[in-house]
N, C-alpha and C. Protein backbone atom coordinates (compact mmCIF):
# COMPACT_ATOMS: atom_id res chain seq x y z
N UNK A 1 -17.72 4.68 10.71
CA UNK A 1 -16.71 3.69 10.99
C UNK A 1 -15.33 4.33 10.93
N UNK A 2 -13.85 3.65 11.76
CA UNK A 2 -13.03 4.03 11.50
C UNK A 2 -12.38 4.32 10.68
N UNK A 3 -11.44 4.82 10.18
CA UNK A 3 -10.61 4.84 8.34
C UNK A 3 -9.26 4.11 9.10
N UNK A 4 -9.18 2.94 7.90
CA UNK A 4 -7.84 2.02 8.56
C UNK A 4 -6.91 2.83 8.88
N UNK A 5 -6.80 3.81 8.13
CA UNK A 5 -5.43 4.89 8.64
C UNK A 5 -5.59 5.15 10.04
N UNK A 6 -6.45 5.21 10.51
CA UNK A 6 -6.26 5.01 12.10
C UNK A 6 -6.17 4.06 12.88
N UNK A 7 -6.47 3.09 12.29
CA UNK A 7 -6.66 2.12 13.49
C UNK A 7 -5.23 1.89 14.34
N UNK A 8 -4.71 2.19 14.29
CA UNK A 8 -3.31 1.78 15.12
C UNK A 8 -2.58 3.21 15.11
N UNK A 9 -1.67 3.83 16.03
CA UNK A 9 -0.40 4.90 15.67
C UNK A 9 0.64 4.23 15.27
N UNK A 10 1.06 5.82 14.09
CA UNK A 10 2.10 5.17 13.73
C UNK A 10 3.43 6.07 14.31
N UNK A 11 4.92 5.85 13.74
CA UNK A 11 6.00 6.54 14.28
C UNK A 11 5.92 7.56 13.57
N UNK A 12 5.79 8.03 12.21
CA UNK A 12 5.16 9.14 11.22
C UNK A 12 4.13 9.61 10.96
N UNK A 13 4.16 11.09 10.64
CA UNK A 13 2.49 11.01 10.58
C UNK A 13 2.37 10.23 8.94
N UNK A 14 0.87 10.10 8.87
CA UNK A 14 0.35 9.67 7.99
C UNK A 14 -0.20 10.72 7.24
N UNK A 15 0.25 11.68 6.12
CA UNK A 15 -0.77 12.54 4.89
C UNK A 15 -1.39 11.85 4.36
N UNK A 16 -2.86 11.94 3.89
CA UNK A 16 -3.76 11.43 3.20
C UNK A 16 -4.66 12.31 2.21
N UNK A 17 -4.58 11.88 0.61
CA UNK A 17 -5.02 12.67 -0.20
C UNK A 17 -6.23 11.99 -0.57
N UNK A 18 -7.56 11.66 -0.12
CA UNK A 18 -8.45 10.73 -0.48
C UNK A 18 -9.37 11.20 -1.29
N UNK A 19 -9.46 10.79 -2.65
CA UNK A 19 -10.72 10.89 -3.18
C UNK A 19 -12.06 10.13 -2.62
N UNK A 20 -13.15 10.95 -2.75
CA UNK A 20 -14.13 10.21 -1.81
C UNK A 20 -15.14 9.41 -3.33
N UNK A 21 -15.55 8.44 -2.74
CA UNK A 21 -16.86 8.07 -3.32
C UNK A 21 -15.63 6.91 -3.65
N UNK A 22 -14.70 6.46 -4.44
CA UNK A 22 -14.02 4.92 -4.87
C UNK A 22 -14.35 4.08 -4.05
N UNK A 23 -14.87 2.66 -4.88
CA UNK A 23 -15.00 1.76 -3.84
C UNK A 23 -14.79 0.59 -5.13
N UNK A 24 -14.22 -0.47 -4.20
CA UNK A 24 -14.21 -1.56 -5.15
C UNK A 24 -15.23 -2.60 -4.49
N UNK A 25 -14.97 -3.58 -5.32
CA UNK A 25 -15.80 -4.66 -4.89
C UNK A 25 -14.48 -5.82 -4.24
N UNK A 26 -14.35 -5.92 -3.36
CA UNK A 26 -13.51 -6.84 -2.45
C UNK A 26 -13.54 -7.75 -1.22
N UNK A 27 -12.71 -8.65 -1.20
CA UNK A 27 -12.45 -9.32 0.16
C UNK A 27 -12.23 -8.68 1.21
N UNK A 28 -12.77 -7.48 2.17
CA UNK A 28 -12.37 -7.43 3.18
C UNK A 28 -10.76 -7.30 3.91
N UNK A 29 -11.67 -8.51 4.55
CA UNK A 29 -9.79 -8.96 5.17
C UNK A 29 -8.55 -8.64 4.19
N UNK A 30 -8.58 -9.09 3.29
CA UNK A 30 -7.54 -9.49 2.59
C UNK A 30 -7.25 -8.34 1.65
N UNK A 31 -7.91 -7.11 1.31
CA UNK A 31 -7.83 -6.07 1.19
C UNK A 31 -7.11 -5.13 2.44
N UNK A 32 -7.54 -5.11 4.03
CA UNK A 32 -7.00 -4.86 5.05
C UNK A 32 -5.71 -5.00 5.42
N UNK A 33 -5.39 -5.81 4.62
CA UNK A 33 -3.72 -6.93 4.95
C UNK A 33 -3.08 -5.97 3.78
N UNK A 34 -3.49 -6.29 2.45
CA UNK A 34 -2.81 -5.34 1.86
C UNK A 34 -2.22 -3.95 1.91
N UNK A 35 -3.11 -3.50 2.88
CA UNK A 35 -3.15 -2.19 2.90
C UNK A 35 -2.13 -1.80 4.22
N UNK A 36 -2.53 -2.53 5.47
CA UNK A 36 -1.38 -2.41 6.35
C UNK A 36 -0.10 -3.33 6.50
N UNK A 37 0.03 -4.22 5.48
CA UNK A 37 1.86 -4.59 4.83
C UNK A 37 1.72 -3.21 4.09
N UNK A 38 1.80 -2.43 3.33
CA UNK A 38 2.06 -1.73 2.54
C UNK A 38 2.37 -0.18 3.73
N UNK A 39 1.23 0.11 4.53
CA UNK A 39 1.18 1.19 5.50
C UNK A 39 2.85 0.44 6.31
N UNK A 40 2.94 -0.97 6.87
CA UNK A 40 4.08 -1.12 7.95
C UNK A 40 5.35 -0.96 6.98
N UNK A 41 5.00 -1.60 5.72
CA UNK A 41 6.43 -1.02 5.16
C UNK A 41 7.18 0.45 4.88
N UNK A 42 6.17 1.12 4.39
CA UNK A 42 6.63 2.80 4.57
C UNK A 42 6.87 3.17 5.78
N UNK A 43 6.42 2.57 6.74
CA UNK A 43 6.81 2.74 8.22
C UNK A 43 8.22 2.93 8.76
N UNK A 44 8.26 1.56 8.32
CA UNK A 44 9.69 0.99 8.42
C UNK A 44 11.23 1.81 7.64
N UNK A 45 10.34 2.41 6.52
CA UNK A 45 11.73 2.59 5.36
C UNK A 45 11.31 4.35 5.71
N UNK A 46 10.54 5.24 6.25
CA UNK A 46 10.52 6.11 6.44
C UNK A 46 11.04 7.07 7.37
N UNK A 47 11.48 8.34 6.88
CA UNK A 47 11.97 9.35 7.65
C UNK A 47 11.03 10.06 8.68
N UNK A 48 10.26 11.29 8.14
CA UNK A 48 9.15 11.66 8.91
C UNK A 48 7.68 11.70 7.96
N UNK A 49 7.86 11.21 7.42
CA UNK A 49 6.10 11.09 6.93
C UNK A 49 5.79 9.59 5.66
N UNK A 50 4.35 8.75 5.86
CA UNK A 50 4.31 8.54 4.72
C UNK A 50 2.99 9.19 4.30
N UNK A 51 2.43 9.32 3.02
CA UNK A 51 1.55 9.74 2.20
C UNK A 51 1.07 9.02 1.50
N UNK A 52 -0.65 8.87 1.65
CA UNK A 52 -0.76 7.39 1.28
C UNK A 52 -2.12 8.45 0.47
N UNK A 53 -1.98 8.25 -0.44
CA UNK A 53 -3.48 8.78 -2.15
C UNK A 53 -4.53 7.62 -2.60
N UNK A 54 -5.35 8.20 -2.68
CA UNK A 54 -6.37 7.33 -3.92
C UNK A 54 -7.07 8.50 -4.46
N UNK A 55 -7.35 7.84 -5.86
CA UNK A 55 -7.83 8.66 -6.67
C UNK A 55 -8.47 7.66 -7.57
N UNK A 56 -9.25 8.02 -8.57
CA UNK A 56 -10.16 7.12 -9.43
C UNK A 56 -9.49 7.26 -11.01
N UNK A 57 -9.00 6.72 -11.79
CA UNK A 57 -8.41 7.19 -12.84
C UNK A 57 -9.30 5.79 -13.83
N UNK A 58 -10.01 6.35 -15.19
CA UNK A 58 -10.61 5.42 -15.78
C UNK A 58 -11.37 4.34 -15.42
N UNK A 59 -11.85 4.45 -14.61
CA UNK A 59 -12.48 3.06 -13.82
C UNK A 59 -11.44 1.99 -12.95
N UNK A 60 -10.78 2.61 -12.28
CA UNK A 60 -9.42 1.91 -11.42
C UNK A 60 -9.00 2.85 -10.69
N UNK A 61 -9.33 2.50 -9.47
CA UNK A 61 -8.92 2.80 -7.82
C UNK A 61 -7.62 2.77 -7.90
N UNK A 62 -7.07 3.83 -7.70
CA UNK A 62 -5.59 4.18 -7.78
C UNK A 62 -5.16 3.60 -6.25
N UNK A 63 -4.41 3.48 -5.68
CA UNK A 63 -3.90 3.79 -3.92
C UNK A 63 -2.42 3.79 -4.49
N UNK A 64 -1.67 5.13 -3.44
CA UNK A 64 -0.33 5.26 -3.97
C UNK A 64 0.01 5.58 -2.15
N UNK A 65 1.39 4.49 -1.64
CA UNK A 65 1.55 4.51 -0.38
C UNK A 65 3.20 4.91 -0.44
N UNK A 66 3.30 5.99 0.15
CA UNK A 66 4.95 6.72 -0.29
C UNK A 66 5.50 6.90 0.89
N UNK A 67 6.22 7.05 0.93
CA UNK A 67 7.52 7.28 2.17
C UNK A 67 8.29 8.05 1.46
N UNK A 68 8.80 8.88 2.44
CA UNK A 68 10.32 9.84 2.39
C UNK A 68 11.59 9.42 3.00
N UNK A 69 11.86 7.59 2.77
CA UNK A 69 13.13 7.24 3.07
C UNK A 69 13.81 7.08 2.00
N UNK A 70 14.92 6.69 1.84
CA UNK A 70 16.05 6.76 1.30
C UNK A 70 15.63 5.71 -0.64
N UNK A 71 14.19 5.12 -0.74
CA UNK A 71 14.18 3.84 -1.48
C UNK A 71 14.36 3.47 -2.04
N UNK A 72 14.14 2.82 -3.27
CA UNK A 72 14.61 1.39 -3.86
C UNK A 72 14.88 1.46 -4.82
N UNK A 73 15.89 1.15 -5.41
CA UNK A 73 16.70 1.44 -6.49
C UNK A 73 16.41 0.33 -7.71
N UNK A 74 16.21 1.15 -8.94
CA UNK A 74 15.00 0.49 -10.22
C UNK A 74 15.41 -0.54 -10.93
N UNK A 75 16.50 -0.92 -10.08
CA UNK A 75 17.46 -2.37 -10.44
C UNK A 75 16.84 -3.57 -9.47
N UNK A 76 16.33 -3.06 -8.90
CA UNK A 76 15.98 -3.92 -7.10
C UNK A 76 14.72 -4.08 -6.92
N UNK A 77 14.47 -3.19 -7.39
CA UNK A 77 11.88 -2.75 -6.97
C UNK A 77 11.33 -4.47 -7.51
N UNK A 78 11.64 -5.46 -8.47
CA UNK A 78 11.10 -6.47 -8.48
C UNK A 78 11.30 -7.38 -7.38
N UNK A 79 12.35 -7.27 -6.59
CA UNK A 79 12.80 -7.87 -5.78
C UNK A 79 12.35 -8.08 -4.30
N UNK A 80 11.60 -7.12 -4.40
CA UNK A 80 11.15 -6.68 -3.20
C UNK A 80 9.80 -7.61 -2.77
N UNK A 81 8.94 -7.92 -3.59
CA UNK A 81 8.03 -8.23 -4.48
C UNK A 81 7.93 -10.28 -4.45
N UNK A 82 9.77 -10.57 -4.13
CA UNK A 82 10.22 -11.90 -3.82
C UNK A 82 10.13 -12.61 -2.59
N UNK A 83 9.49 -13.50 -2.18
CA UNK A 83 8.92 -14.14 -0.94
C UNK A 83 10.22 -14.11 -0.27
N UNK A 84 10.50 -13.77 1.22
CA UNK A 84 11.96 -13.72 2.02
C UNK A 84 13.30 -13.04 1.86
N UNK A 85 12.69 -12.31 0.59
CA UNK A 85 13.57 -10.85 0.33
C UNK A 85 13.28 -10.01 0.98
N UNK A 86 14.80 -9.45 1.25
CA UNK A 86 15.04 -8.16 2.20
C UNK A 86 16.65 -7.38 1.29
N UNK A 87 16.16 -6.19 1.16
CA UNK A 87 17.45 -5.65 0.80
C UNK A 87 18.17 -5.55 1.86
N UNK A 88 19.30 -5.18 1.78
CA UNK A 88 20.62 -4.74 2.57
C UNK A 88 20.07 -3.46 3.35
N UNK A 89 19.69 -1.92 2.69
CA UNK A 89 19.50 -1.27 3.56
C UNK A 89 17.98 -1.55 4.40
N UNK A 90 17.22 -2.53 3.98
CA UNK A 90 15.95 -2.80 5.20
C UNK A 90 16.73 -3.46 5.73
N UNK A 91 17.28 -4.47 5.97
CA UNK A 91 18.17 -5.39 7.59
C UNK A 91 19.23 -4.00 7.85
N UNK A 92 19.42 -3.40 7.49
CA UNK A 92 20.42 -2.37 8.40
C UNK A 92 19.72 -2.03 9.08
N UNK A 93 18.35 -1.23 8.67
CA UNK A 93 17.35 -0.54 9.53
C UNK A 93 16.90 -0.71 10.38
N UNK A 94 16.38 -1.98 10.25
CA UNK A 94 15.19 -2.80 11.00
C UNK A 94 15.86 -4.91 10.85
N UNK A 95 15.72 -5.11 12.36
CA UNK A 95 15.94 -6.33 11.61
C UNK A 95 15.22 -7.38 11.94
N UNK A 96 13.94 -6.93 12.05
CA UNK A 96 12.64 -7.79 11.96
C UNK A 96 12.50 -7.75 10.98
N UNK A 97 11.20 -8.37 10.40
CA UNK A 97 10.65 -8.61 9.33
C UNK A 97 10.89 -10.16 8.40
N UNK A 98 10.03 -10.66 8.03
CA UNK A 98 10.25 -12.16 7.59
C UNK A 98 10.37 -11.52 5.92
N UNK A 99 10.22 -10.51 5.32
CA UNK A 99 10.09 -10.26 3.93
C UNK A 99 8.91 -11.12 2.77
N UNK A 100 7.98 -11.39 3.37
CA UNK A 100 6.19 -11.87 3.36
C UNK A 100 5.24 -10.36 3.23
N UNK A 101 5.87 -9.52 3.70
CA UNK A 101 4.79 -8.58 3.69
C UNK A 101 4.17 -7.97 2.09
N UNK A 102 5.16 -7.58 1.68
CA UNK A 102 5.33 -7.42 -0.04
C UNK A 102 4.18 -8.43 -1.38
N UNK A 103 5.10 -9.37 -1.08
CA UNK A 103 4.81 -10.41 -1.70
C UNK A 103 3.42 -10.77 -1.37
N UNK A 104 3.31 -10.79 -0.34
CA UNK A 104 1.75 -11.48 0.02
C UNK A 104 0.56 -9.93 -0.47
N UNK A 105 0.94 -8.78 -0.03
CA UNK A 105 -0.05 -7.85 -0.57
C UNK A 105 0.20 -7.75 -2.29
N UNK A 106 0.93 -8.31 -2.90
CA UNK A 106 0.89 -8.54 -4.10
C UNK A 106 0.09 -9.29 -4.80
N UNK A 107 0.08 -10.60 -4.10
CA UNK A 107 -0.85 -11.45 -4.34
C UNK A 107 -2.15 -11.33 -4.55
N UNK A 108 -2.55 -10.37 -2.85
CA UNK A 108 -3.36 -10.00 -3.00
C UNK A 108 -4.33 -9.11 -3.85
N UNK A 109 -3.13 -8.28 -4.28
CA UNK A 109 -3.72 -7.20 -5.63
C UNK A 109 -4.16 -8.29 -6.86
N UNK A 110 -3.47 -9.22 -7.03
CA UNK A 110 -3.66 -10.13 -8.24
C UNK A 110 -5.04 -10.46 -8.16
N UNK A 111 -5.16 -10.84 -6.82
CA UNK A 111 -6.24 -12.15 -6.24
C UNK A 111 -7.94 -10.72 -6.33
N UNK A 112 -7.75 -9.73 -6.49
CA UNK A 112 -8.54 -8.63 -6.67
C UNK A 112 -8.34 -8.12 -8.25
N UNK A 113 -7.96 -9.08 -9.35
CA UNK A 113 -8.04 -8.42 -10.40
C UNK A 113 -7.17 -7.46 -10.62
N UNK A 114 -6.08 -6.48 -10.05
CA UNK A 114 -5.33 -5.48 -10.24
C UNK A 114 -3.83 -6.06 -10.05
N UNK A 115 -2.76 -4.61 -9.98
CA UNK A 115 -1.67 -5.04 -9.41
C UNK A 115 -1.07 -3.68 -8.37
N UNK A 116 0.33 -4.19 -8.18
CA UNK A 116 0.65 -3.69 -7.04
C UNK A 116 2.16 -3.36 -7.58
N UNK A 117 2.67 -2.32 -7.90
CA UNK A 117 4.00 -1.99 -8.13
C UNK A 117 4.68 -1.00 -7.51
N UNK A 118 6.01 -1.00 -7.96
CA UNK A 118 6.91 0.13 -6.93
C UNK A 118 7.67 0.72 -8.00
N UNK A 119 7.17 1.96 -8.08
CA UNK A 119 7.32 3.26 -9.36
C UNK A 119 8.45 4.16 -8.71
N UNK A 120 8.62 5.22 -9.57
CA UNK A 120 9.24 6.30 -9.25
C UNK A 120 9.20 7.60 -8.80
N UNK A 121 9.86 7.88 -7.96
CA UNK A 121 9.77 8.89 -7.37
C UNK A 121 10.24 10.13 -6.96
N UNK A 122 10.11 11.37 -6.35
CA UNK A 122 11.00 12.41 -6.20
C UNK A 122 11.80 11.75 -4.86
N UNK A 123 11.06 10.99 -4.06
CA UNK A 123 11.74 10.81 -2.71
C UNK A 123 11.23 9.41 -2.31
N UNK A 124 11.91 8.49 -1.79
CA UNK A 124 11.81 7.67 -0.87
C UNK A 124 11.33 6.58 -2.00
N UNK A 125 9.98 5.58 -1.22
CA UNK A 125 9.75 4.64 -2.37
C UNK A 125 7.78 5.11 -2.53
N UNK A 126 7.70 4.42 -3.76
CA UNK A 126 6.05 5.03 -3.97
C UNK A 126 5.60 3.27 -4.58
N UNK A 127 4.30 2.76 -3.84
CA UNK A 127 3.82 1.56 -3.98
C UNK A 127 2.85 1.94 -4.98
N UNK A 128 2.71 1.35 -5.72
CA UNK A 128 1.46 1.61 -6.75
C UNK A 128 0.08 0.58 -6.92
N UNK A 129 -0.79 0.86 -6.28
CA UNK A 129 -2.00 -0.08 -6.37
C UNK A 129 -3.22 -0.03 -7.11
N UNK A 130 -3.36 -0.90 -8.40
CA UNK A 130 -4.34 -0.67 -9.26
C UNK A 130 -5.34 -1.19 -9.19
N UNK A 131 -6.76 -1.70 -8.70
CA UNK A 131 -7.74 -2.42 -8.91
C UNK A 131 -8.98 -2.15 -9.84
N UNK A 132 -9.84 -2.80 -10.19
CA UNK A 132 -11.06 -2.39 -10.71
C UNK A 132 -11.85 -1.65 -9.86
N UNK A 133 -12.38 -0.56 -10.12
CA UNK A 133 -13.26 0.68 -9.03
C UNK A 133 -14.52 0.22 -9.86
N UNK A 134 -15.84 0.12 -9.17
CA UNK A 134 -16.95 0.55 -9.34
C UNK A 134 -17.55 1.50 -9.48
N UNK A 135 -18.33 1.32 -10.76
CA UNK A 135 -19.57 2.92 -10.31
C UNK A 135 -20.26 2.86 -9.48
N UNK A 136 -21.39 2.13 -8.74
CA UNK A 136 -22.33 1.92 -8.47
C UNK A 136 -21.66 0.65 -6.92
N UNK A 137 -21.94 1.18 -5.25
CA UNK A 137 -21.06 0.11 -4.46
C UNK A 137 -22.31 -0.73 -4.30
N UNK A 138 -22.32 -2.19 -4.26
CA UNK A 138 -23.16 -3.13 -4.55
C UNK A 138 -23.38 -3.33 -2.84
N UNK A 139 -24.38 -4.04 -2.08
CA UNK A 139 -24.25 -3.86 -0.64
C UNK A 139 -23.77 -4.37 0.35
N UNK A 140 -22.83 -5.18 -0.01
CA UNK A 140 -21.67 -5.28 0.89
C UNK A 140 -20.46 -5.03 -0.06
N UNK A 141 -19.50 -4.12 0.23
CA UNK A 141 -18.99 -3.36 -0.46
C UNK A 141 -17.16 -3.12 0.54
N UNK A 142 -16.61 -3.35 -0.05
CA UNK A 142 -15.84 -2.67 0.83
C UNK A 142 -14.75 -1.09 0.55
N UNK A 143 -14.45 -0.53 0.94
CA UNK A 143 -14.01 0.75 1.00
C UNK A 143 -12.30 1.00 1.21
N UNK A 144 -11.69 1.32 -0.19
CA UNK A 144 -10.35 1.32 0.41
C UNK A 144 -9.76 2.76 0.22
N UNK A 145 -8.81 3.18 1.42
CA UNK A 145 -8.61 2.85 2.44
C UNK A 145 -9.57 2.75 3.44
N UNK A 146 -10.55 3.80 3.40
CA UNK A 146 -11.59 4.75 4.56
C UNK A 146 -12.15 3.31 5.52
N UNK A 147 -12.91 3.27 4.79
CA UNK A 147 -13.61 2.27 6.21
C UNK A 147 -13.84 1.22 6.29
N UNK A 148 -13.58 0.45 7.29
CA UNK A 148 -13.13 -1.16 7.33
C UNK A 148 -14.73 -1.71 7.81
């Protein structure tokens, strides 16, 4: 099957550091959504690359989705996070966006037992996504990022 990182081009490339074998137990769809609000926002706030990781740390599926734009300043990162929030430098950039994208893949991390934060970084902004990982993928299973 495809790895969502492809399903669409983007304006940057996409680096990908994937640990193999993580899998959680999830919704699908609504895992999918999370993952590309999070992929369109580094999109958006990025220079030439984002870099999107998973790794397995203690029984929790790491996903870390980064960009090398200019990002978000540690006064502001909750904000982002706020249904119809938009900072100042995203409407300079870009001036689409309803500011739903955030918020709703937040939810979604909740609505999966984990969360979803915006940490620190050497460059740009870094999304932080925690869920419960499985040992053992039960048989319908879904796979994040790799395969939809």
């Amino acid at each position: 099957m495809p790895c969502e990182l492809d399903r669409r081009p983007r304006r940057v490339a996409v680096l990908r550091h994937l640990a193999p074998g993580v899998v959680i137990n999830g919704e699908r769809i609504g895992l999918t959504r999370l993952l590309n609000n999070l992929l369109d926002n580094a999109e958006r706030h990025a220079d030439t690359t984002i870099t999107v990781t998973l790794t397995l740390q203690a029984g929790t599926a790491v996903l870390e989705v980064c960009d090398d734009g200019e990002g978000v300043a540690p006064d502001q990162r909750e904000i982002v996070f706020q249904r119809f929030a938009r900072l100042e430098a995203s409407r300079q950039r870009d001036a689409g966006g309803t500011g739903l994208g955030l918020p709703i893949a937040r939810q979604i991390a909740e609505t999966h037992g984990g969360t979803l934060t915006l940490e620190d970084s050497p460059r740009g902004a870094r999304f932080v996504l925690r869920v419960p990982a499985q040992t053992a993928p039960p048989p319908n299973h879904a796979h994040l990022p790799a395969e939809a």
